[in-house]
C-alpha atoms as a PDB file:
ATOM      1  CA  UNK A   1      17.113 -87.551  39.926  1.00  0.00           C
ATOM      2  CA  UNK A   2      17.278 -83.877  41.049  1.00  0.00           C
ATOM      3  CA  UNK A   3      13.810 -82.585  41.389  1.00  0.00           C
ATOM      4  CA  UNK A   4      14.641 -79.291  41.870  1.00  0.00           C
ATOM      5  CA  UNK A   5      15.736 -78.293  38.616  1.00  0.00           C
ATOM      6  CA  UNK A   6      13.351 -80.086  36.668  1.00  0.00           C
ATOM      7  CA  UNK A   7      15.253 -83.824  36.717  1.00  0.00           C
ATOM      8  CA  UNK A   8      18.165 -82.273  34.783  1.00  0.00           C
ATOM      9  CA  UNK A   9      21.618 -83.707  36.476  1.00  0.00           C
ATOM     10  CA  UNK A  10      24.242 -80.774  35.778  1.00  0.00           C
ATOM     11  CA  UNK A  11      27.422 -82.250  34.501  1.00  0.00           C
ATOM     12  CA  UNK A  12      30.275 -82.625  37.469  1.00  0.00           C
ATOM     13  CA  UNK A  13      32.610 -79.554  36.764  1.00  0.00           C
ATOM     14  CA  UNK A  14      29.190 -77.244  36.792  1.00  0.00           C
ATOM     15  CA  UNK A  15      27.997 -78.042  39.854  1.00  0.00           C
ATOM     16  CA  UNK A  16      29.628 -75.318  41.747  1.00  0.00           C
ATOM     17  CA  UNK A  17      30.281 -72.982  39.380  1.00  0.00           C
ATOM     18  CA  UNK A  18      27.262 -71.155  40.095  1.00  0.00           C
ATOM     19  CA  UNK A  19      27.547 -70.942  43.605  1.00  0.00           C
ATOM     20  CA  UNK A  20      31.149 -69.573  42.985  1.00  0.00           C
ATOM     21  CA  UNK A  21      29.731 -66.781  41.031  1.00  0.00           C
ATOM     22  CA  UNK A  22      26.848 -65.605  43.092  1.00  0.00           C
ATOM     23  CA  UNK A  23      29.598 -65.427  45.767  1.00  0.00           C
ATOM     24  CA  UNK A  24      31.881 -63.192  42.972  1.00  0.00           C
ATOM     25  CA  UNK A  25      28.864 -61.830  42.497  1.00  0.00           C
ATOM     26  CA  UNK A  26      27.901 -60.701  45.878  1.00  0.00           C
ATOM     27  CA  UNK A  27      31.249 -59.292  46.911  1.00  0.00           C
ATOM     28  CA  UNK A  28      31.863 -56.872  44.625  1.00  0.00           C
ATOM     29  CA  UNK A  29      29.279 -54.345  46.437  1.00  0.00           C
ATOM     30  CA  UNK A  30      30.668 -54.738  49.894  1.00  0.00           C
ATOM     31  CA  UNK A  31      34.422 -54.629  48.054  1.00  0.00           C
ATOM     32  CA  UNK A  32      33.408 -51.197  46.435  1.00  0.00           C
ATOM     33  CA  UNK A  33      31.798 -49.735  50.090  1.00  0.00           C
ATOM     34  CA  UNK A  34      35.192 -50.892  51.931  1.00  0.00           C
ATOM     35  CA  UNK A  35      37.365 -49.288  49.486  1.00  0.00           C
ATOM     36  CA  UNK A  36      34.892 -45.893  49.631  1.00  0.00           C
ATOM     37  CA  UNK A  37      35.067 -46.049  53.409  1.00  0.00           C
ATOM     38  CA  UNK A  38      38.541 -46.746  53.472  1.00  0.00           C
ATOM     39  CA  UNK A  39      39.556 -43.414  51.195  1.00  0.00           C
ATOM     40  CA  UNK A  40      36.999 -41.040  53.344  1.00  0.00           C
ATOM     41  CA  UNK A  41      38.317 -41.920  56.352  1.00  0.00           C
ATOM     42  CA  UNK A  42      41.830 -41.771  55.013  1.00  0.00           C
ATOM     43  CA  UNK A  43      43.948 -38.766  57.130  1.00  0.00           C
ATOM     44  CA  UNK A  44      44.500 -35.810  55.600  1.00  0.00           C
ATOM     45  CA  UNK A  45      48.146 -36.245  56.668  1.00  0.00           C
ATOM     46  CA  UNK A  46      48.944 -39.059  54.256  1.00  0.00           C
ATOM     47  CA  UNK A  47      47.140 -36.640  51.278  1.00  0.00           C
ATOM     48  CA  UNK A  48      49.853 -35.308  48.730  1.00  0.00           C
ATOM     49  CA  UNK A  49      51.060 -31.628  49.735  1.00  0.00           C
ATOM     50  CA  UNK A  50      53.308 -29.832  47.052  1.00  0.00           C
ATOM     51  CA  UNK A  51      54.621 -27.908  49.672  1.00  0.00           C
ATOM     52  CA  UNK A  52      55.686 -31.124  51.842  1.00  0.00           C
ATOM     53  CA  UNK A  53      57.867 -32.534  48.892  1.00  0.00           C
ATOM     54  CA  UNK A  54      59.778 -30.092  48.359  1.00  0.00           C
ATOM     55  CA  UNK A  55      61.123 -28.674  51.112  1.00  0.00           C
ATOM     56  CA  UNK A  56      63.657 -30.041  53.624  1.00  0.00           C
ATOM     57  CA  UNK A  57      62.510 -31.303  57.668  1.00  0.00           C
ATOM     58  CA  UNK A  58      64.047 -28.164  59.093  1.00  0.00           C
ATOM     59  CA  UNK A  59      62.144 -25.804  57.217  1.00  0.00           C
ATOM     60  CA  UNK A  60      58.321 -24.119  57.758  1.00  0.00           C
ATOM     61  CA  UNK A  61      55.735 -24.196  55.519  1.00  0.00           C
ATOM     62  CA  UNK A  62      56.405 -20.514  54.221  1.00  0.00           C
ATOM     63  CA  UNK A  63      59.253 -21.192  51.513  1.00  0.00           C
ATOM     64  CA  UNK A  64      59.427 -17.878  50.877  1.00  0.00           C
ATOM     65  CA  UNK A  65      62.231 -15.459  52.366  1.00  0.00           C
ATOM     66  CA  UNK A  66      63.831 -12.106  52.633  1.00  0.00           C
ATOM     67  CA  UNK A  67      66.228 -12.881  49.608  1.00  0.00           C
ATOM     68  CA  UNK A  68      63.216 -14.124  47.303  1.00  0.00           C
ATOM     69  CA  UNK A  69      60.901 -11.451  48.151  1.00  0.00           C
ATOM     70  CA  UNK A  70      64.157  -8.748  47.112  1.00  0.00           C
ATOM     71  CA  UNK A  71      64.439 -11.008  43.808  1.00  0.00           C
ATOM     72  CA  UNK A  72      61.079 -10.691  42.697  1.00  0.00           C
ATOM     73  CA  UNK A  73      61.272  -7.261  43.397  1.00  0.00           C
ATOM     74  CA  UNK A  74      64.451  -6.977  41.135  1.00  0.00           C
ATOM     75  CA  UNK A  75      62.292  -8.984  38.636  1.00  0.00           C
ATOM     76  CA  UNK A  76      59.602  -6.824  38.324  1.00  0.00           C
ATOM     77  CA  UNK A  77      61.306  -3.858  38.318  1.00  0.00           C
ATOM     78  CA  UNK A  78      63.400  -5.211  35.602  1.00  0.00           C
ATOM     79  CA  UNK A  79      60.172  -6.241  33.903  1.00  0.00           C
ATOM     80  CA  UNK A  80      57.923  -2.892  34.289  1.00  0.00           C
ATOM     81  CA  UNK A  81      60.751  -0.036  34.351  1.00  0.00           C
ATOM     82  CA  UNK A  82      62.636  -1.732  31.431  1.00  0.00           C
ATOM     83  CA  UNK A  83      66.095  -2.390  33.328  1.00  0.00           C
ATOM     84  CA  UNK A  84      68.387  -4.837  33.754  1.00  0.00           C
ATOM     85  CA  UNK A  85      68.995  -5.642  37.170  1.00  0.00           C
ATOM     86  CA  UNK A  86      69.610  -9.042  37.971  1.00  0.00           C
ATOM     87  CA  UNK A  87      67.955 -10.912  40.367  1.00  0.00           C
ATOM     88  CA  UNK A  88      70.067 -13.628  40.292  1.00  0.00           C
ATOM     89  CA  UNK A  89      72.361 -12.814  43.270  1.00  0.00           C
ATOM     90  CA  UNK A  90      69.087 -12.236  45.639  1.00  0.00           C
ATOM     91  CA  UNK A  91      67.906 -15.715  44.192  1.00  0.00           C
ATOM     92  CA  UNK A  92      70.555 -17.750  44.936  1.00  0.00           C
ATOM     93  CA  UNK A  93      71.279 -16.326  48.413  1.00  0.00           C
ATOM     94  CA  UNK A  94      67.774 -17.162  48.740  1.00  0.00           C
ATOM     95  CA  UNK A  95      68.547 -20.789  47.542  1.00  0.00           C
ATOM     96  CA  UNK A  96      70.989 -21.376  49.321  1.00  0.00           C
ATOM     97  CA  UNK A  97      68.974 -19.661  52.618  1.00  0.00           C
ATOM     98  CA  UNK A  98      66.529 -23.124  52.386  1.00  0.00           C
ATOM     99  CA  UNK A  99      68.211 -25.430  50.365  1.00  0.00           C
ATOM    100  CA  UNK A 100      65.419 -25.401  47.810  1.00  0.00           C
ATOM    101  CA  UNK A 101      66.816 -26.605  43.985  1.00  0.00           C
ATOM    102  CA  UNK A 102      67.278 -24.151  41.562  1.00  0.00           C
ATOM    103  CA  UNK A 103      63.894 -24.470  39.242  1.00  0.00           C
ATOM    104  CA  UNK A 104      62.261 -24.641  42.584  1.00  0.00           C
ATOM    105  CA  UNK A 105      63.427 -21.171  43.719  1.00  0.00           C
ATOM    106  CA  UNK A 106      63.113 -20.080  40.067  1.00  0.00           C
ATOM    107  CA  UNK A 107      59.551 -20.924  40.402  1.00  0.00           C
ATOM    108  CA  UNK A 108      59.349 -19.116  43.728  1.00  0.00           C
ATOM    109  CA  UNK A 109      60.689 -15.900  41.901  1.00  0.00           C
ATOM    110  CA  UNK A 110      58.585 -15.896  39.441  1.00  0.00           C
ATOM    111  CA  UNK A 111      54.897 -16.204  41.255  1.00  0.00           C
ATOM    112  CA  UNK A 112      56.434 -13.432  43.952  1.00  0.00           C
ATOM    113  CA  UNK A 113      56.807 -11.414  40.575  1.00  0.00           C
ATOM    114  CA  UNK A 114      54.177 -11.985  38.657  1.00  0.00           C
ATOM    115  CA  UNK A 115      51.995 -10.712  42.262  1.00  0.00           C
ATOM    116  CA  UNK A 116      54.093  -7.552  42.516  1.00  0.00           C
ATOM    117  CA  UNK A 117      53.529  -6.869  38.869  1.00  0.00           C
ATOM    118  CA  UNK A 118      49.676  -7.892  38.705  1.00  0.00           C
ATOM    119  CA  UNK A 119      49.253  -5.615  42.048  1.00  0.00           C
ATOM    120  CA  UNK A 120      51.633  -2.538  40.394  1.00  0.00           C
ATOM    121  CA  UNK A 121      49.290  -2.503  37.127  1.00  0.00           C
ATOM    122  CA  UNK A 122      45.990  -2.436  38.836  1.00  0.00           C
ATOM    123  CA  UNK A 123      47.028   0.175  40.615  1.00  0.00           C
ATOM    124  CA  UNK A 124      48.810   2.456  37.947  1.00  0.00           C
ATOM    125  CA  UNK A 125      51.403   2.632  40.147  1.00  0.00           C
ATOM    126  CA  UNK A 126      54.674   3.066  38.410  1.00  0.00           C
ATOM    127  CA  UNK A 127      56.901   3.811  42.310  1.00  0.00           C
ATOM    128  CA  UNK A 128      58.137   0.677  41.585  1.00  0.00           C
ATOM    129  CA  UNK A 129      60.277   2.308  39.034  1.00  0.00           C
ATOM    130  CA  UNK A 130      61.070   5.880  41.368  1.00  0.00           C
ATOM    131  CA  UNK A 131      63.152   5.346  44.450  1.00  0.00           C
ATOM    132  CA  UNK A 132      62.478   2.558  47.181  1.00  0.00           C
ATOM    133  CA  UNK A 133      58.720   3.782  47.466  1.00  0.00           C
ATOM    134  CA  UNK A 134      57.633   0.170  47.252  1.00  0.00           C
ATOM    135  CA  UNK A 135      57.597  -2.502  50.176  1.00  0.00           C
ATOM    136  CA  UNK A 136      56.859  -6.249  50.021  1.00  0.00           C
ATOM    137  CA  UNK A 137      54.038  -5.799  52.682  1.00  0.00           C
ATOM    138  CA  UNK A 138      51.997  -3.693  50.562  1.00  0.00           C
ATOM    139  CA  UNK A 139      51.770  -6.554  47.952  1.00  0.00           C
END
């Protein structure tokens, strides 16, 4: 008889069940703290970067170029003085400058514009809509 548990035989398929789930049991804290110290350790260079999917090996980080910058321009002059330049000449030169797709560079575009805009209404400035008064570096 086993004295240990009081003289109580456990039936044959029980008999390590227990000691199966104590083990279960037991690893799931040290599985958790390898998995934490596994992600903070993890290199920033494997972390997702918008910027790093979309554009090709040859080019830098700054997608933005000469031939966006004069489309937004044309966009938000288009936008605040009311005309209808197009800025779709300027875009795809621009496009075809880094090989971005077209929503891409449409996207581009439009956050160059909406900054020039934003930074022309806070000011009360309307020399965006007067001769060439306006330059990209003061936005």
């Amino acid at each position: 008889m086993n004295e240990a548990n009081g003289g109580y035989r456990q039936p044959p398929d029980m008999i390590g069940r227990g000691r199966i789930m104590r083990f279960y049991r037991s690893l799931i804290p040290i599985l958790a703290a390898g998995l934490l110290a596994s992600t903070a350790v993890m290199p920033s260079a494997n972390a997702f970067n918008i910027k790093n999917e979309v554009q090709a090996p040859e080019e830098s980080n700054d997608v933005s170029n000469k031939k966006f910058e004069r489309a937004a321009l044309l966009e938000a002059r288009a936008y605040i003085c009311g005309t209808d330049e197009s800025s779709e000449a300027a875009m795809i030169a621009g496009m075809k400058e880094t090989g971005l797709p077209e929503d891409i560079a449409v996207e581009i575009v439009s956050d160059l514009a909406s900054g020039i805009i934003d930074k022309a209404e806070e000011s009360g400035s309307k020399e965006i809509c007067g001769k060439a008064k306006v330059q990209l570096s003061n936005f």
